[in-house]
Protein backbone atom coordinates (compact mmCIF):
# COMPACT_ATOMS: atom_id res chain seq x y z
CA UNK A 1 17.00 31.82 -48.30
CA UNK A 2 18.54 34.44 -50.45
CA UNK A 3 20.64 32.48 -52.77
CA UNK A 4 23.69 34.72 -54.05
CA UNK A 5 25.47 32.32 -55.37
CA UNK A 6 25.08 30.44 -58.45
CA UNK A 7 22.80 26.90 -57.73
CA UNK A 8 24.61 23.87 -58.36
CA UNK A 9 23.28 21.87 -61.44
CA UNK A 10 20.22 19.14 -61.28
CA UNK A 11 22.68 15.94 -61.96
CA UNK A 12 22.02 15.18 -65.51
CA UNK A 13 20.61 11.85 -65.05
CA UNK A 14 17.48 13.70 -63.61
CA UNK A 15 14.31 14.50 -65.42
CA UNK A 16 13.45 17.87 -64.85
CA UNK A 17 9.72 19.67 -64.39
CA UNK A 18 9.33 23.39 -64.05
CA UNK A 19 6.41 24.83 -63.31
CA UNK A 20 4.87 28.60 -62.82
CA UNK A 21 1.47 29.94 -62.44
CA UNK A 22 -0.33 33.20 -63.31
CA UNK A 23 -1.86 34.98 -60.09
CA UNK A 24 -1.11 35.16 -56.81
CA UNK A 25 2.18 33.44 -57.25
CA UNK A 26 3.10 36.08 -59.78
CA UNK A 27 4.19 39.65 -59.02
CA UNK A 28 4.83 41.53 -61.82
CA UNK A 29 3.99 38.36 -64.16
CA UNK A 30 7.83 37.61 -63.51
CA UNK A 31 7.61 33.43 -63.05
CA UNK A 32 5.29 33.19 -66.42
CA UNK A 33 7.10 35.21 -68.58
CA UNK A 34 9.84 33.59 -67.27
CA UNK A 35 8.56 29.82 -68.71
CA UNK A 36 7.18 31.71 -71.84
CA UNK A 37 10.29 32.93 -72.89
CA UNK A 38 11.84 29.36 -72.08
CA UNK A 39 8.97 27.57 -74.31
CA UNK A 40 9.32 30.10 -77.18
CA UNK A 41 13.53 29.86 -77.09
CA UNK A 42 13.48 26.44 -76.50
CA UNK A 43 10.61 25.49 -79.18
CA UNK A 44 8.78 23.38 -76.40
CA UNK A 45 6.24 20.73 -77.71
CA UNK A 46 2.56 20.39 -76.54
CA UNK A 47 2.60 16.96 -74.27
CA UNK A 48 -0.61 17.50 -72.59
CA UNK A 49 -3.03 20.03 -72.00
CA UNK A 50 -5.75 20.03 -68.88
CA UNK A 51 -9.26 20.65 -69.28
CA UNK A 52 -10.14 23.79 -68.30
CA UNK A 53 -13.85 23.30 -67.81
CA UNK A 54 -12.72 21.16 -63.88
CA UNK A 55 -10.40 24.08 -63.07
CA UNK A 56 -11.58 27.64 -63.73
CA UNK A 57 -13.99 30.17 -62.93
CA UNK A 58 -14.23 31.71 -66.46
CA UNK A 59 -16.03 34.52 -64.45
CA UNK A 60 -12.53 35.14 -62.90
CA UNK A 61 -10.61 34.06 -65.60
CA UNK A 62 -12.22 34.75 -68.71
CA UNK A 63 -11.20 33.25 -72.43
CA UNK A 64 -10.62 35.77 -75.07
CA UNK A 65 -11.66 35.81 -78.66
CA UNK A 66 -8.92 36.85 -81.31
CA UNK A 67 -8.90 35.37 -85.15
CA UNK A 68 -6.60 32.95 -86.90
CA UNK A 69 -4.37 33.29 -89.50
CA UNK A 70 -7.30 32.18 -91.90
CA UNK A 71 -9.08 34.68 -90.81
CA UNK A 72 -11.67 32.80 -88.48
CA UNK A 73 -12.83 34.03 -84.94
CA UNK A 74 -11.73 31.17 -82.34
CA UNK A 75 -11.61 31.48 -78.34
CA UNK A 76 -8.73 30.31 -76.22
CA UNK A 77 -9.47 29.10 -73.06
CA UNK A 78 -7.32 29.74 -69.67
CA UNK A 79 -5.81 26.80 -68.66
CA UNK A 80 -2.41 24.96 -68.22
CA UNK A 81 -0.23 23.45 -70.45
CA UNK A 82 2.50 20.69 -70.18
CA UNK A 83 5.14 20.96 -72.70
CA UNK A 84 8.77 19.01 -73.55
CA UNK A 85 11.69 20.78 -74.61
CA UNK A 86 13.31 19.32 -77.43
CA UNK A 87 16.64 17.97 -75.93
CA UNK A 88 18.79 19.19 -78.81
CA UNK A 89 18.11 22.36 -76.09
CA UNK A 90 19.48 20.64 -72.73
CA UNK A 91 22.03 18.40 -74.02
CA UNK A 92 20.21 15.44 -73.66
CA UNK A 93 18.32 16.23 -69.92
CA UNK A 94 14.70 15.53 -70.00
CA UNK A 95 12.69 18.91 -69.33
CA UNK A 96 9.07 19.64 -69.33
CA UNK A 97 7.30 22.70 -68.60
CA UNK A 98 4.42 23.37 -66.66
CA UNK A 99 2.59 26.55 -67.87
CA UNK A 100 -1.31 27.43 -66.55
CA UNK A 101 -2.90 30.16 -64.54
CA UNK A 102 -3.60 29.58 -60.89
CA UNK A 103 -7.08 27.47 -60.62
CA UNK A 104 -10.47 28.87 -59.12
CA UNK A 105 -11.47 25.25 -57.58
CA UNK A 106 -9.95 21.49 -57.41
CA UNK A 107 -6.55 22.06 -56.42
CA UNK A 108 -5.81 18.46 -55.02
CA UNK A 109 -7.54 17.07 -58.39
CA UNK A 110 -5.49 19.63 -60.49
CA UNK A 111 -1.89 18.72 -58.94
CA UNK A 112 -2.84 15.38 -58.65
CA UNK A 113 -3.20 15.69 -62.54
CA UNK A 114 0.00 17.20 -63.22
CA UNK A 115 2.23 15.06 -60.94
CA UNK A 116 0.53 11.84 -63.11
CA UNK A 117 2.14 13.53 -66.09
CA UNK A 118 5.12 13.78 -63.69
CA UNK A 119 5.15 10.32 -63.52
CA UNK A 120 4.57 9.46 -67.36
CA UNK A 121 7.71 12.08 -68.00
CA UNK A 122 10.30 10.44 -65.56
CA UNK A 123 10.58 13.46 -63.56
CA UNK A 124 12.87 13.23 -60.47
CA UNK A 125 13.16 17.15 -59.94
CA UNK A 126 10.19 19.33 -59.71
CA UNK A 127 11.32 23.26 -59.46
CA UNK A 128 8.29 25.82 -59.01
CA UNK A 129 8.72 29.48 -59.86
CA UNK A 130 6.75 32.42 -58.34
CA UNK A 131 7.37 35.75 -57.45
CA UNK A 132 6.87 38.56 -54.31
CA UNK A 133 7.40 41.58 -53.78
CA UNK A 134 9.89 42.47 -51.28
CA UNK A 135 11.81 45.31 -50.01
CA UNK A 136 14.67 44.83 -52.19
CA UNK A 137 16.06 48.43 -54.89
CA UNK A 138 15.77 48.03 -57.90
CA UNK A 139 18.91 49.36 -58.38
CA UNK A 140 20.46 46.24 -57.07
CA UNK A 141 20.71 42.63 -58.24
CA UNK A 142 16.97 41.25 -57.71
CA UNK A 143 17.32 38.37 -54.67
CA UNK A 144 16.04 34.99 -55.44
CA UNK A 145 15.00 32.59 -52.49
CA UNK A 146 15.70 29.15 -53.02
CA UNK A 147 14.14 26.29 -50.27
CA UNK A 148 13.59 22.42 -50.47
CA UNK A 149 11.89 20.63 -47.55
CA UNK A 150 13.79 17.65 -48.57
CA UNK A 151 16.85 17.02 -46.18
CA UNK A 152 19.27 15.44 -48.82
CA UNK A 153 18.32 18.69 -51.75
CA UNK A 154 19.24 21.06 -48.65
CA UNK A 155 22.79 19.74 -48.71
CA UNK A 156 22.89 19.20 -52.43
CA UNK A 157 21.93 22.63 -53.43
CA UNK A 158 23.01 24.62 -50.04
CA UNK A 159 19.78 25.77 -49.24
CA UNK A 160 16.97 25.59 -46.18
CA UNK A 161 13.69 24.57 -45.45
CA UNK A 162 11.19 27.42 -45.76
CA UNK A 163 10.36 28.81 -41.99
CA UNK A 164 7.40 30.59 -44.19
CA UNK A 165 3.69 29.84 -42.15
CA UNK A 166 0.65 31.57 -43.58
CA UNK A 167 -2.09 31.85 -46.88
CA UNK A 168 -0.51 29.96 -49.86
CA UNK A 169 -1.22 29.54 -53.71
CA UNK A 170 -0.70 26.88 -56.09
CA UNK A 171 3.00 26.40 -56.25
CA UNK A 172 3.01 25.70 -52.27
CA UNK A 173 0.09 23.12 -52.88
CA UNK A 174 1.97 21.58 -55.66
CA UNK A 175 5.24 21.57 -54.11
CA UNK A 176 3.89 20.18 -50.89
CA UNK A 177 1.81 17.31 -52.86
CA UNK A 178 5.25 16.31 -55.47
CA UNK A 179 7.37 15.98 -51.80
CA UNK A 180 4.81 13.69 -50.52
CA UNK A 181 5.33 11.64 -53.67
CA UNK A 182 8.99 11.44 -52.94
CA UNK A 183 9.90 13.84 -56.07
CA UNK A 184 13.12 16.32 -54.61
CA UNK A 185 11.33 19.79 -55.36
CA UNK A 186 13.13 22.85 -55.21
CA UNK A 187 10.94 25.96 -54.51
CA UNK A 188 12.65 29.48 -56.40
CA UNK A 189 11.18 32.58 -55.64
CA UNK A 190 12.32 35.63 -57.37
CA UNK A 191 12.04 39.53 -55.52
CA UNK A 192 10.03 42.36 -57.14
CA UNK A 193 10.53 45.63 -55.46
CA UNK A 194 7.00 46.52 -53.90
CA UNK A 195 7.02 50.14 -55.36
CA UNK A 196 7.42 49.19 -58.98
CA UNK A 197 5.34 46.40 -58.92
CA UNK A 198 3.02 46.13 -61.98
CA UNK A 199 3.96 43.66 -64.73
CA UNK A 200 6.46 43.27 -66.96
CA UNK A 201 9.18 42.85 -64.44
CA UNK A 202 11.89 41.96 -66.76
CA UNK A 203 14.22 42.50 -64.13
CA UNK A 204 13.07 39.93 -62.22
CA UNK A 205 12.57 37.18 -65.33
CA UNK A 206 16.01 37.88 -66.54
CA UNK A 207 17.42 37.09 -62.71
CA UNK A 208 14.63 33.38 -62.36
CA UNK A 209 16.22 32.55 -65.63
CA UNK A 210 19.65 32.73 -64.69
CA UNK A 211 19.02 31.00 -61.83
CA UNK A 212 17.26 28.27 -64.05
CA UNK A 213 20.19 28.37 -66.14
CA UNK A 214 22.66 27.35 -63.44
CA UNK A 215 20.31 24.31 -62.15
CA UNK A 216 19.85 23.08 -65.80
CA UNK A 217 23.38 23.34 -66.72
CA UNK A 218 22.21 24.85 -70.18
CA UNK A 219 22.27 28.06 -71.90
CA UNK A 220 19.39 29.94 -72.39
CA UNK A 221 19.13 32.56 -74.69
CA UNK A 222 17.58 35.81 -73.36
CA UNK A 223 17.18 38.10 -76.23
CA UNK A 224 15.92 41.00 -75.61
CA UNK A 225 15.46 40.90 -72.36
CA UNK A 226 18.51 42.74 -70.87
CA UNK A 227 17.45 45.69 -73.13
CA UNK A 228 14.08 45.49 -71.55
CA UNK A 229 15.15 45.10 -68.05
CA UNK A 230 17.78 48.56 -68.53
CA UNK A 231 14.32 49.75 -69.93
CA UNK A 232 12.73 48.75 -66.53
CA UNK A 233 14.96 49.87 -64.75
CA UNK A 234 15.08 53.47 -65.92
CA UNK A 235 11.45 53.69 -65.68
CA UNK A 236 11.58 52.70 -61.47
CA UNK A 237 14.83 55.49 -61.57
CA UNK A 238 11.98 58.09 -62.74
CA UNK A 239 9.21 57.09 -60.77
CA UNK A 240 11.98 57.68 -57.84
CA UNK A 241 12.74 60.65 -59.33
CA UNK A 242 9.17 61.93 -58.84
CA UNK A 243 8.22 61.10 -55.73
CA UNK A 244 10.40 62.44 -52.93
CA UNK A 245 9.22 59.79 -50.62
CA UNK A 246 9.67 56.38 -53.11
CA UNK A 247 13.31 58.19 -53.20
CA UNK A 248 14.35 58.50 -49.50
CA UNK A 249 12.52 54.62 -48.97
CA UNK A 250 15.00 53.55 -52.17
CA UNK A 251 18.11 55.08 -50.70
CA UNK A 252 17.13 53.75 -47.57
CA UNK A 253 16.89 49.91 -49.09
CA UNK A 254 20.18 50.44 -50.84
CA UNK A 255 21.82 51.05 -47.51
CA UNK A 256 20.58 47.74 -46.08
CA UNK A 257 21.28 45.78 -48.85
CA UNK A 258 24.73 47.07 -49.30
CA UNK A 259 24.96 46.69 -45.33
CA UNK A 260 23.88 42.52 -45.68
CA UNK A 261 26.12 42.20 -48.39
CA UNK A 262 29.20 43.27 -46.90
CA UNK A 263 28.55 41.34 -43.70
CA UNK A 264 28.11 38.33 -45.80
CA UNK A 265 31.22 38.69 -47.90
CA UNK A 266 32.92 39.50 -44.92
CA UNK A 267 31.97 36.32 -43.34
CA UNK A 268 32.74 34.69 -46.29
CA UNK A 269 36.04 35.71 -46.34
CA UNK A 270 36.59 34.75 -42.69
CA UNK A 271 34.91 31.48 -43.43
CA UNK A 272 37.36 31.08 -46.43
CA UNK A 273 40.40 32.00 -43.97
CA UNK A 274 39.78 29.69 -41.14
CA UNK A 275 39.30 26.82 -43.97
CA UNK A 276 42.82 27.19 -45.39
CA UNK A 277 44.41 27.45 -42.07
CA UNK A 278 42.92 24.05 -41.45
CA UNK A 279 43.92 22.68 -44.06
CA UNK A 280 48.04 23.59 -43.46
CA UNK A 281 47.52 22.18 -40.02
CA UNK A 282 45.93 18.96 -40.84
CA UNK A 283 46.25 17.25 -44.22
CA UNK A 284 43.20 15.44 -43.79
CA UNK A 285 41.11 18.52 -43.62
């Protein structure tokens, strides 16, 4: 569902896993740069690391080969990282974050892996990040979509079961896999407008971490990145601005999303009405 509102917080007796994924689960690299900016504001620390050599095709993921600050030439290796966040950060909640790039083979091995470390971290909540492109403006607020397949998380966090059937990546696999082991996983997609699709997409990191924000109940410090998402922004309003028929398709988005929103606030409001008549007429309403 498109979640407008603000999410209702994990309760803080919960330990907390988030998890996002390079690849298909990323459009516009919104979901990763979303945990790397959490890891590097929140000074997250190394808990485990898998081997890469079960998990990638480093024909299709290839390391890179950079030099230290002695000077030396080392290679990193793709691969995924679980880290803690200190919690001087989350006043006191238990976090870890899941960090890799989506793996070539051994995807039942590889989540099996991570929901062990799960275990060992006293997770109760795992929350998986991705992003899609939609047919959302840019020059409104980006929509995230919120589902849980678990009943009692629907009514916790007002949201639905995903009616989505089809192809999936990692993040489905890993989601489906944690429910089956009785974790209560939430499953947050954020929107990246199809036309301006290539990464960054600070846009759509600043909206995932707000939304993280709310769930965790603590502040995260964006720096920069309303600066870079005005920056973003301007850059889809010229790309608009040169192509007649990415214009008329924008204005033509606005219209519907200004269209949904009204209805909804107007049902809202008669929602909000009916409720307070109720409750005059019957105390125990």
């Amino acid at each position: 569902m498109n979640h407008g509102d603000a999410l209702p917080e994990i309760p803080s007796s919960e330990g907390v896993m988030i998890a996002a994924f390079e690849g298909w689960n990323d459009a516009g690299s919104a979901a990763s740069a979303a945990l790397d900016h959490m890891a590097r504001i929140w000074n997250t620390r190394e808990y485990a690391a898998l081997d890469p050599e079960n998990y990638h095709d480093f024909q299709v993921s290839r390391p890179t080969i950079s030099r230290n600050d002695r000077g030396e030439r080392v290679i990193s290796w793709p691969g995924t990282v679980v880290s803690h966040v200190p919690s001087e950060y989350t006043g006191g909640r238990s976090v870890s974050v899941v960090r890799g790039i989506e793996p070539s083979m051994r995807w039942r091995e590889y989540c099996r892996e991570i929901l062990d470390l799960a275990e060992d971290l006293d997770v109760d909540t795992l929350v998986t990040c991705g992003a899609l492109l939609v047919d959302t403006p840019h020059t409104r607020p980006l929509p995230i979509f919120v589902t849980s397949e678990d009943a009692k998380a629907r009514t916790r966090y007002d949201v639905e079961r995903s009616d989505y059937d089809g192809p999936i990546g990692i993040t489905g696999v890993l989601a489906h896999e944690a429910h089956l082991r009785g974790l209560t996983v939430l499953s947050m997609w954020v929107g990246v407008p199809h036309y301006v699709a290539h990464p960054p997409s600070p846009g759509a990191t600043l909206t995932l971490l707000g939304a993280l924000e709310n769930l965790l109940g603590s502040p995260i410090d964006v720096g920069d990145l309303p600066y870079e998402a005005e920056a973003w922004q301007r850059g889809a309003d010229d790309v608009a601005a040169d192509d007649d028929d990415i214009a008329a398709h924008v204005r033509t988005l606005e219209e519907t999303t200004d269209t949904a929103n009204l209805q909804a606030a107007s049902g809202e409001a008669i929602a909000a009405e009916v409720e307070q008549f109720l409750k005059k007429n019957d105390p125990h309403v």
